[in-house]
Protein backbone atom coordinates (compact mmCIF):
# COMPACT_ATOMS: atom_id res chain seq x y z
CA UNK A 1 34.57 -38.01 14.32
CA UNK A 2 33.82 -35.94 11.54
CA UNK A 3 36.25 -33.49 9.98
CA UNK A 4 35.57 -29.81 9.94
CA UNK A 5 34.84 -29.51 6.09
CA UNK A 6 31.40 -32.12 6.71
CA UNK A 7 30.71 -29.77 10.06
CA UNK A 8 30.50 -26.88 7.93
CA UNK A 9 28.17 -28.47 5.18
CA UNK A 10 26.36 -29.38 7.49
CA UNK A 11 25.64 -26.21 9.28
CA UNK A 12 24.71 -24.85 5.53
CA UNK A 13 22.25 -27.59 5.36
CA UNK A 14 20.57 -26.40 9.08
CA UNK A 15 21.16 -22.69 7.79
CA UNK A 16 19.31 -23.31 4.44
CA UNK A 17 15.80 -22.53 4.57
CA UNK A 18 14.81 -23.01 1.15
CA UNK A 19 16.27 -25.87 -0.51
CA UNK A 20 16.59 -23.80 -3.90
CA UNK A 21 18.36 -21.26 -2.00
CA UNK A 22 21.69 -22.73 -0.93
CA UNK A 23 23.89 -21.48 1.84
CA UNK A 24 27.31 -21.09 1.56
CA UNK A 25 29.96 -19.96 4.41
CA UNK A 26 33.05 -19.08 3.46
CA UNK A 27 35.70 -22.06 4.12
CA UNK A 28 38.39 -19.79 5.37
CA UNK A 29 36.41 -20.01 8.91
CA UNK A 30 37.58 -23.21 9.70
CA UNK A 31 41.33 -21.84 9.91
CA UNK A 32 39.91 -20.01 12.77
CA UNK A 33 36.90 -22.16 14.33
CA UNK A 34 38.03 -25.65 15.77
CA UNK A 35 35.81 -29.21 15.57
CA UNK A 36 34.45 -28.39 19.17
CA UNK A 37 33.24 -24.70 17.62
CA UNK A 38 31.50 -26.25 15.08
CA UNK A 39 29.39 -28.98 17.08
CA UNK A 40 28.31 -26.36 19.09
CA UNK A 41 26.71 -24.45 16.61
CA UNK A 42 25.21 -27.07 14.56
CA UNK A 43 23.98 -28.38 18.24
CA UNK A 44 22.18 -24.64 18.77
CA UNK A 45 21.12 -24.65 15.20
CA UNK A 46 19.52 -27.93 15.71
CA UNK A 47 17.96 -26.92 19.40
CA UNK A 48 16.70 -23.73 17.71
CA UNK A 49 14.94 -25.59 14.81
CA UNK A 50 13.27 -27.90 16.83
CA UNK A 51 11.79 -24.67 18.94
CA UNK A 52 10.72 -23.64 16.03
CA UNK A 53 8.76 -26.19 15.02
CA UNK A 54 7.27 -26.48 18.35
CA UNK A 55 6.19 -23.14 18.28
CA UNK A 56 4.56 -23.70 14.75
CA UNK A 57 2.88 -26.66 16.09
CA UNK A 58 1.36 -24.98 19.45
CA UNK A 59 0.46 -22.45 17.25
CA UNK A 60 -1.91 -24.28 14.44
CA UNK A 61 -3.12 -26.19 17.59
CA UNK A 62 -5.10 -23.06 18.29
CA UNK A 63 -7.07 -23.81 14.56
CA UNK A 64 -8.21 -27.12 15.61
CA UNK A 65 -11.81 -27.90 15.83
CA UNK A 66 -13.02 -30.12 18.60
């Protein structure tokens, strides 16, 4: 199980578009926010992103030549 401190850099990481441009959230949170809180949003950060990226691909799909 991972503790709430690697949770949170790791929602950063999902919340981070630009690699340059780092995300912070403010640690005080996880006084407030339990392990369970955190998995879920990392889980609907990670759901999101991979709509995402199936948008973008349905989308260039539209570009190809046949």
């Amino acid at each position: 199980m991972k503790t709430k401190e690697e949770l949170l850099h790791e929602i950063e990481a999902l919340l981070s578009y630009k690699p340059e441009e780092k995300m912070t959230i403010n640690p005080n949170y996880l006084e407030y926010l339990g392990s369970e809180d955190l998995e879920s949003i990392k889980k609907s950060l990670l759901d999101k992103m991979g709509k995402l990226k199936q948008e973008d691909i349905e989308w260039l799909e539209r570009f190809k030549k046949y």
